[in-house]
PDB file of N, CA and C in Angstrom:
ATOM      1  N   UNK A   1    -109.552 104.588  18.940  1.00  0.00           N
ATOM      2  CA  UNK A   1    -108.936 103.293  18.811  1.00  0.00           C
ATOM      3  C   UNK A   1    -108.112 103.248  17.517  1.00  0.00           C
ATOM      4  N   UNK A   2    -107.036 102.856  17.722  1.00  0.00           N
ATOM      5  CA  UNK A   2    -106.006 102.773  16.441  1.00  0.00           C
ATOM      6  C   UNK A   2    -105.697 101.519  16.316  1.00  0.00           C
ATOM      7  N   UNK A   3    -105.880 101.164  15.109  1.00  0.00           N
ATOM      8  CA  UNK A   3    -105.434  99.682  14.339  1.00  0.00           C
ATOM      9  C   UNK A   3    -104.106  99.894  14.240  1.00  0.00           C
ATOM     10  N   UNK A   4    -103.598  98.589  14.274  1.00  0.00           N
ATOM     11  CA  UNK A   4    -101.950  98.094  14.543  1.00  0.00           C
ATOM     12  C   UNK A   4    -101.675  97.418  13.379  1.00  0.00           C
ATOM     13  N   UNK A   5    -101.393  97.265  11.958  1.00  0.00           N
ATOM     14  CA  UNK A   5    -100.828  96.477  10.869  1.00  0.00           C
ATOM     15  C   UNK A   5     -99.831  95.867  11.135  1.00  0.00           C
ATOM     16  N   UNK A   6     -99.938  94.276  11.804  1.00  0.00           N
ATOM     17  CA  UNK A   6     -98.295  93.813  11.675  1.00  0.00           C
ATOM     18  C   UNK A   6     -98.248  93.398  10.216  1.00  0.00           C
ATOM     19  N   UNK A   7     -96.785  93.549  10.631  1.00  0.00           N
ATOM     20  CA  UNK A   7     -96.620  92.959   8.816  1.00  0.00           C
ATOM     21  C   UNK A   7     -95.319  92.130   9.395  1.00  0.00           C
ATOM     22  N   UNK A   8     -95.010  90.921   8.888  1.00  0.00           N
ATOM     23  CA  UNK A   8     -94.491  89.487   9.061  1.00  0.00           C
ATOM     24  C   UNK A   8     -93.748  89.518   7.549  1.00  0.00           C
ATOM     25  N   UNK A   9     -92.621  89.007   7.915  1.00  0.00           N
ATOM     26  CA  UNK A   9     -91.708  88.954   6.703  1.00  0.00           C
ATOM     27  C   UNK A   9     -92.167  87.666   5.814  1.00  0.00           C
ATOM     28  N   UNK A  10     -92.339  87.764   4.907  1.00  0.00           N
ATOM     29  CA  UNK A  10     -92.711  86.961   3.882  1.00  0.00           C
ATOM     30  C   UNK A  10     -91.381  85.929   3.908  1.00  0.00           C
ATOM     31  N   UNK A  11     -91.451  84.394   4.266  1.00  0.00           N
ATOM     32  CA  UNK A  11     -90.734  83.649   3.901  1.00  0.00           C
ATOM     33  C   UNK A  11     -89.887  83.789   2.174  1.00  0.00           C
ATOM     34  N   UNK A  12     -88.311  83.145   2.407  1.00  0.00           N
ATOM     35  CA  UNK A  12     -88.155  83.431   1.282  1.00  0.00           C
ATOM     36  C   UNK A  12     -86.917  82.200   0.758  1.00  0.00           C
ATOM     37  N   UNK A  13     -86.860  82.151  -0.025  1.00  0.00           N
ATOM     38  CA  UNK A  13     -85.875  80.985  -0.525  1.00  0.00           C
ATOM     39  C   UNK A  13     -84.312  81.624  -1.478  1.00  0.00           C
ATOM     40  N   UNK A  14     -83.398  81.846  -1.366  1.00  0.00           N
ATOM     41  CA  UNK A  14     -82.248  82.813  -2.617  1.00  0.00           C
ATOM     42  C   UNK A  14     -81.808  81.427  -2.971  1.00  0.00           C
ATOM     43  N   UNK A  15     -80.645  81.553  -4.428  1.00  0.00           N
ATOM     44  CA  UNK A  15     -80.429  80.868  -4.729  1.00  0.00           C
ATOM     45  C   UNK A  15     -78.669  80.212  -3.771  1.00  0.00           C
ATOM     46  N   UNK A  16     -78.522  80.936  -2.469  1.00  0.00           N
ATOM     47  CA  UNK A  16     -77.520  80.675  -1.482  1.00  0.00           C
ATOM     48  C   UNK A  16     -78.245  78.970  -0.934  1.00  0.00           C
ATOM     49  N   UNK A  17     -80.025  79.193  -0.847  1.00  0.00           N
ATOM     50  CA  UNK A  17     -80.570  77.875  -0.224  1.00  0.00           C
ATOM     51  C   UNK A  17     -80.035  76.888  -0.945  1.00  0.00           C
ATOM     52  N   UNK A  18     -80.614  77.217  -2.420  1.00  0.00           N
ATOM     53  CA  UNK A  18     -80.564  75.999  -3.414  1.00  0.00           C
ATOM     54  C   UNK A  18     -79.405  75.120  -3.512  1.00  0.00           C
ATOM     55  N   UNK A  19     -78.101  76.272  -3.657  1.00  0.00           N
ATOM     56  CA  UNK A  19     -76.707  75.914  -3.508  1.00  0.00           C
ATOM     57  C   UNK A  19     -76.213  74.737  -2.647  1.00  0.00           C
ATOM     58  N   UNK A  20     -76.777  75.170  -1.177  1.00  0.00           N
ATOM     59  CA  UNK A  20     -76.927  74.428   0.328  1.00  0.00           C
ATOM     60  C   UNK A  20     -77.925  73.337  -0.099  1.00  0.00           C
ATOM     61  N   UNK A  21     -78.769  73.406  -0.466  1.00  0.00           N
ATOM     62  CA  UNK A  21     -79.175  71.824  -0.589  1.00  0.00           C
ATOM     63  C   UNK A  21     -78.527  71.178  -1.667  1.00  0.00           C
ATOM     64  N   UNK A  22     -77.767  71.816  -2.676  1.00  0.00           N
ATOM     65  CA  UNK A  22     -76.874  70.663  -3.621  1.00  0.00           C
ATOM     66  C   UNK A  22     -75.450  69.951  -2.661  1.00  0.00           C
ATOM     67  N   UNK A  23     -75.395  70.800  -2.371  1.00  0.00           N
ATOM     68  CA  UNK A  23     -74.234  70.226  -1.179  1.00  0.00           C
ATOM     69  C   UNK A  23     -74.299  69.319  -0.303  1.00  0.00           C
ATOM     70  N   UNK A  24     -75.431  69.569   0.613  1.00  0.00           N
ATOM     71  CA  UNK A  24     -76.314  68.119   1.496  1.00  0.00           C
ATOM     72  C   UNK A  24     -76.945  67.293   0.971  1.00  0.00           C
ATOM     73  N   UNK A  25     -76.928  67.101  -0.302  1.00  0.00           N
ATOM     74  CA  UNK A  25     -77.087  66.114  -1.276  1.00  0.00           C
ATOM     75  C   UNK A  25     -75.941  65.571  -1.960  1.00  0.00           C
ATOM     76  N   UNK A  26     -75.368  66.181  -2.054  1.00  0.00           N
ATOM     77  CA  UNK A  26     -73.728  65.185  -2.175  1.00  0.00           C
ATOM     78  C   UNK A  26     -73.237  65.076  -0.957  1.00  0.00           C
ATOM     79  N   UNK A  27     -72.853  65.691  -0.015  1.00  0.00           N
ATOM     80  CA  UNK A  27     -72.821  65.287   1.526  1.00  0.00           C
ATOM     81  C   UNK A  27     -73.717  63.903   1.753  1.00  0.00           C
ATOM     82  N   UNK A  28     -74.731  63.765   2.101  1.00  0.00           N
ATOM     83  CA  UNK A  28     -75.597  62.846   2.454  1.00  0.00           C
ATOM     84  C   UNK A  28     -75.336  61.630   1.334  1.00  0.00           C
ATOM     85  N   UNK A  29     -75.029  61.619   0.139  1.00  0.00           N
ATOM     86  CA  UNK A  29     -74.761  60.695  -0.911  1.00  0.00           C
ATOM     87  C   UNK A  29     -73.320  60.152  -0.590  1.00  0.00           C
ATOM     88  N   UNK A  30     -72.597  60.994  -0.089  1.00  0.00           N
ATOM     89  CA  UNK A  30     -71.380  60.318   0.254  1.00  0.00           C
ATOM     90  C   UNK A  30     -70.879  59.362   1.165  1.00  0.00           C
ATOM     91  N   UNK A  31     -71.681  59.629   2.097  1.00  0.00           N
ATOM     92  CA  UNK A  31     -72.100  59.179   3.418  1.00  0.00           C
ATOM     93  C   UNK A  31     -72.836  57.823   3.335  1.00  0.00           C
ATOM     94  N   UNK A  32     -73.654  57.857   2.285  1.00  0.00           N
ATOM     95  CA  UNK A  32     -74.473  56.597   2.323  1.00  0.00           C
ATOM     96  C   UNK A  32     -75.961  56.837   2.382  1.00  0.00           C
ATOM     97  N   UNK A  33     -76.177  58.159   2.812  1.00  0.00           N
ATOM     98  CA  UNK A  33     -77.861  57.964   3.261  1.00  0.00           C
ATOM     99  C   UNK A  33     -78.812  57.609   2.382  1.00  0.00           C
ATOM    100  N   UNK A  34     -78.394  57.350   1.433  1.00  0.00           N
ATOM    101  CA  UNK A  34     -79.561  57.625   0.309  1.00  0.00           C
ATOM    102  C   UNK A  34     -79.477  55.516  -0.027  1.00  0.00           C
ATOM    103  N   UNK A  35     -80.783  55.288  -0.386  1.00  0.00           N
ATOM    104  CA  UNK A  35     -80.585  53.169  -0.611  1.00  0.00           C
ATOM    105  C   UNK A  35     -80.822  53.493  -1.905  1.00  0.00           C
ATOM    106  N   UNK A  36     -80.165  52.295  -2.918  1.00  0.00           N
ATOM    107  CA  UNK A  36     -80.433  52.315  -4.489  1.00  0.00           C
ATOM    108  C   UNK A  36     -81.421  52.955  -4.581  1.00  0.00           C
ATOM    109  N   UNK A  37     -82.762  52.412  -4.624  1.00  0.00           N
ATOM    110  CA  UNK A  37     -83.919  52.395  -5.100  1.00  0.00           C
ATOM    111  C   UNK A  37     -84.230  54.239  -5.032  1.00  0.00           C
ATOM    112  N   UNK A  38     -83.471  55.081  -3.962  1.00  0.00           N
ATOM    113  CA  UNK A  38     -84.020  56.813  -4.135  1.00  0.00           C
ATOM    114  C   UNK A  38     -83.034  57.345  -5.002  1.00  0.00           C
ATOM    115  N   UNK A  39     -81.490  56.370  -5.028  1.00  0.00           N
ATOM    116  CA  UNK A  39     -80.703  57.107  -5.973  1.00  0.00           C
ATOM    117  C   UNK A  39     -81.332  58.289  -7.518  1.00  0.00           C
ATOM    118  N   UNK A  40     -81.730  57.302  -8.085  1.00  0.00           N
ATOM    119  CA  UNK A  40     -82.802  58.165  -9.129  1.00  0.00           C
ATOM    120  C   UNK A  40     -83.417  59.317  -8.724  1.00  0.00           C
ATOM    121  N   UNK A  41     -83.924  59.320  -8.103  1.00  0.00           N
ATOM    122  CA  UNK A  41     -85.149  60.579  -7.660  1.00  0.00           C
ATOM    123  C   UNK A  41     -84.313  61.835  -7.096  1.00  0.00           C
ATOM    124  N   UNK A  42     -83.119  61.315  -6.408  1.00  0.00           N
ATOM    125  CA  UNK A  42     -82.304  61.873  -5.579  1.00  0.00           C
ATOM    126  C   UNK A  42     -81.752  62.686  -6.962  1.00  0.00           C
ATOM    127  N   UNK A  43     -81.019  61.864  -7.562  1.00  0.00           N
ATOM    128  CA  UNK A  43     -80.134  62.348  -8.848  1.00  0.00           C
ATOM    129  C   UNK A  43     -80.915  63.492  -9.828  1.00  0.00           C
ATOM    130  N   UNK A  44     -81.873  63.018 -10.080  1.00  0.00           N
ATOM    131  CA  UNK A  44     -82.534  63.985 -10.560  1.00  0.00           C
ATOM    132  C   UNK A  44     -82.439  65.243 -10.372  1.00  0.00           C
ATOM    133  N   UNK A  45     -83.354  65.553  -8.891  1.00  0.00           N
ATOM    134  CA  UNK A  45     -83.994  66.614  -8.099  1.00  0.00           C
ATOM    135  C   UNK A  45     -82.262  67.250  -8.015  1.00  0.00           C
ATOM    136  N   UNK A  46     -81.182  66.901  -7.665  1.00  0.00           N
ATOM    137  CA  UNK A  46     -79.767  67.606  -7.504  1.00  0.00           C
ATOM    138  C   UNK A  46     -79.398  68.213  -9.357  1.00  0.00           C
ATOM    139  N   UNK A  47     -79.989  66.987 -10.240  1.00  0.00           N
ATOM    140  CA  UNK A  47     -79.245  68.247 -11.615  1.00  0.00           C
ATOM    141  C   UNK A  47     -80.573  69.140 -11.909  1.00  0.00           C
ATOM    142  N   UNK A  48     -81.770  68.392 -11.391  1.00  0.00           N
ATOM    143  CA  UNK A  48     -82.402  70.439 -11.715  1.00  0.00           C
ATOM    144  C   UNK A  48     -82.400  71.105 -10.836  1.00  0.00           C
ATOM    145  N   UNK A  49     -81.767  70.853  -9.481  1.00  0.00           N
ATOM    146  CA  UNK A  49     -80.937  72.439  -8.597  1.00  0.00           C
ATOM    147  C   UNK A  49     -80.062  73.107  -9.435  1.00  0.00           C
ATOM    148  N   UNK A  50     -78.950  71.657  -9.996  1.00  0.00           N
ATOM    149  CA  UNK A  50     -77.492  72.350 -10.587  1.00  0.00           C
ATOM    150  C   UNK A  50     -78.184  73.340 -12.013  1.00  0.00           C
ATOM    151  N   UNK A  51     -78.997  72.856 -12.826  1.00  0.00           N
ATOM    152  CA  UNK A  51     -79.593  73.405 -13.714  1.00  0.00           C
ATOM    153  C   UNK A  51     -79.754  74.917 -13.258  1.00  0.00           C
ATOM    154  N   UNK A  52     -81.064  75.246 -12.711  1.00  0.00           N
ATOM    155  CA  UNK A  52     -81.459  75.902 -12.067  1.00  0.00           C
ATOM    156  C   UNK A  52     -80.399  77.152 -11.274  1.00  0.00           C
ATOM    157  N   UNK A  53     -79.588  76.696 -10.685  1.00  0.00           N
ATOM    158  CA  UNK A  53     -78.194  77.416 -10.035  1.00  0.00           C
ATOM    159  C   UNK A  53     -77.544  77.938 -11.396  1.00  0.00           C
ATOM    160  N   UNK A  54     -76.987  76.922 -11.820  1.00  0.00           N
ATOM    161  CA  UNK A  54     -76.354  77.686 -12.881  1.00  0.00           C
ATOM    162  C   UNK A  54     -77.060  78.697 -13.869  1.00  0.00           C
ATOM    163  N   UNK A  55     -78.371  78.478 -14.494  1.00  0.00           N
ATOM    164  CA  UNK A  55     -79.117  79.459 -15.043  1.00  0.00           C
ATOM    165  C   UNK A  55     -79.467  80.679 -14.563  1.00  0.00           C
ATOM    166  N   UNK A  56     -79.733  80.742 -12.879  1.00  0.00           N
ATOM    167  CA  UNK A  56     -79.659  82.029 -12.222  1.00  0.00           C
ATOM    168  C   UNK A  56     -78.779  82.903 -11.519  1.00  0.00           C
ATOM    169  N   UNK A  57     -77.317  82.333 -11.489  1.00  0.00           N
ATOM    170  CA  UNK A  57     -76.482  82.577 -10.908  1.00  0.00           C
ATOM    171  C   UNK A  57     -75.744  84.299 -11.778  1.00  0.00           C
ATOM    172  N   UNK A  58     -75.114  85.137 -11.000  1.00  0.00           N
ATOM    173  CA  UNK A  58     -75.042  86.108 -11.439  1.00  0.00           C
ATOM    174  C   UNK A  58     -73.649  85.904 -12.317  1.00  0.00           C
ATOM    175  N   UNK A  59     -73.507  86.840 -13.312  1.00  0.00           N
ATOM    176  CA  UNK A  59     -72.441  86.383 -13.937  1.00  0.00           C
ATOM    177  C   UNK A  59     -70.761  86.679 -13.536  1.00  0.00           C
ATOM    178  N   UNK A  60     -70.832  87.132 -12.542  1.00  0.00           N
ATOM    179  CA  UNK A  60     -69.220  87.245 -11.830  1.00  0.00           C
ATOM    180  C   UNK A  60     -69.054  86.580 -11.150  1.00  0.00           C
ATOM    181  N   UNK A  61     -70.360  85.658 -10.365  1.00  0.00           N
ATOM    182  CA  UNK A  61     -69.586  84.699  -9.437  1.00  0.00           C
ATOM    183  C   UNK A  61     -68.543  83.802 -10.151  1.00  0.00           C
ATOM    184  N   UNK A  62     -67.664  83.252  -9.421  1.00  0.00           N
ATOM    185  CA  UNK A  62     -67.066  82.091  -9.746  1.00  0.00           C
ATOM    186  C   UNK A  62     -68.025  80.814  -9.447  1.00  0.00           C
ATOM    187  N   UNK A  63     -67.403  79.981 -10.740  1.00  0.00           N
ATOM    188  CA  UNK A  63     -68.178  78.370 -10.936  1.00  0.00           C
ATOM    189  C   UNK A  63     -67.560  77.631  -9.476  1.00  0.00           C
ATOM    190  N   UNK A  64     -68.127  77.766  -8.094  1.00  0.00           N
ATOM    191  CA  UNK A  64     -67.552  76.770  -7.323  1.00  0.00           C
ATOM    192  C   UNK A  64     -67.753  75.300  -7.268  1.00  0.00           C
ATOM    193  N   UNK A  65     -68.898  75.423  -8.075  1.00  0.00           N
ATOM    194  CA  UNK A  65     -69.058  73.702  -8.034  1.00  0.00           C
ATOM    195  C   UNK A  65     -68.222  72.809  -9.081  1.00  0.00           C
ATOM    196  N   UNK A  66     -68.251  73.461 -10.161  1.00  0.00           N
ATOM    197  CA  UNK A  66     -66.903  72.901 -11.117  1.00  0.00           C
ATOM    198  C   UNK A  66     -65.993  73.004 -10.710  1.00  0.00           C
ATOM    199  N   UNK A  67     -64.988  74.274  -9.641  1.00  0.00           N
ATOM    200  CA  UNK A  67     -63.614  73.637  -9.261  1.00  0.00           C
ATOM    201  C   UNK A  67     -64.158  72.726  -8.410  1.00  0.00           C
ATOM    202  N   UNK A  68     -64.979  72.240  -7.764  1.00  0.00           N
ATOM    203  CA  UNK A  68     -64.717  71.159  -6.896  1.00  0.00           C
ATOM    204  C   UNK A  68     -64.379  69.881  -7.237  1.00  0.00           C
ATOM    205  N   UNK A  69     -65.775  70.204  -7.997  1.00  0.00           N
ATOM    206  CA  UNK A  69     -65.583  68.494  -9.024  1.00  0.00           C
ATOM    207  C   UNK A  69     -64.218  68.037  -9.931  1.00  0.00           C
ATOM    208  N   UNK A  70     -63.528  69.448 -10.389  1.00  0.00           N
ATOM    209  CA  UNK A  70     -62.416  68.960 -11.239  1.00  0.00           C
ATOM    210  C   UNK A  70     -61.116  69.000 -10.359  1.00  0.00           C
ATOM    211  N   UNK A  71     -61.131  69.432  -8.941  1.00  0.00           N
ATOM    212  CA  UNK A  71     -60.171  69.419  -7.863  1.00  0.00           C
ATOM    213  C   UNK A  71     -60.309  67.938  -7.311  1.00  0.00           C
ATOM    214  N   UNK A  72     -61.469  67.034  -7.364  1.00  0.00           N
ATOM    215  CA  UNK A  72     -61.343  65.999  -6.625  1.00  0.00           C
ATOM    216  C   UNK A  72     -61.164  64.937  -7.553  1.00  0.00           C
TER     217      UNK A  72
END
């Protein structure tokens, strides 16, 4: 009798996710989804993504989130 080891990919998060949820957070803010009262919590949790993004981001990418902001 021979044992079978599956092995299952370990869930994983890059900082491509993090990026994608700063985006559907200004997406969704633009839109309206968010009522006063989560604005705060909302605002927050998006500058320690942007924090976070920018601190791990490799150093050749280009800043896309600053041209955006200074394009619009």
């Amino acid at each position: 009798m021979s044992e079978e080891v599956e092995t299952q990919a370990q869930p994983e998060i890059t900082l491509g996710d993090f990026i994608m949820v700063v985006k559907l957070i200004d997406i969704c803010s633009k839109r309206g989804a968010f009522e006063g009262a989560e604005l705060k919590d909302v605002g927050i949790l998006r500058g320690r993504l942007a924090d976070f993004i920018e601190a791990n981001k490799p150093a050749d990418e280009p800043e896309s989130e600053s041209e955006e902001e200074t394009s619009s």
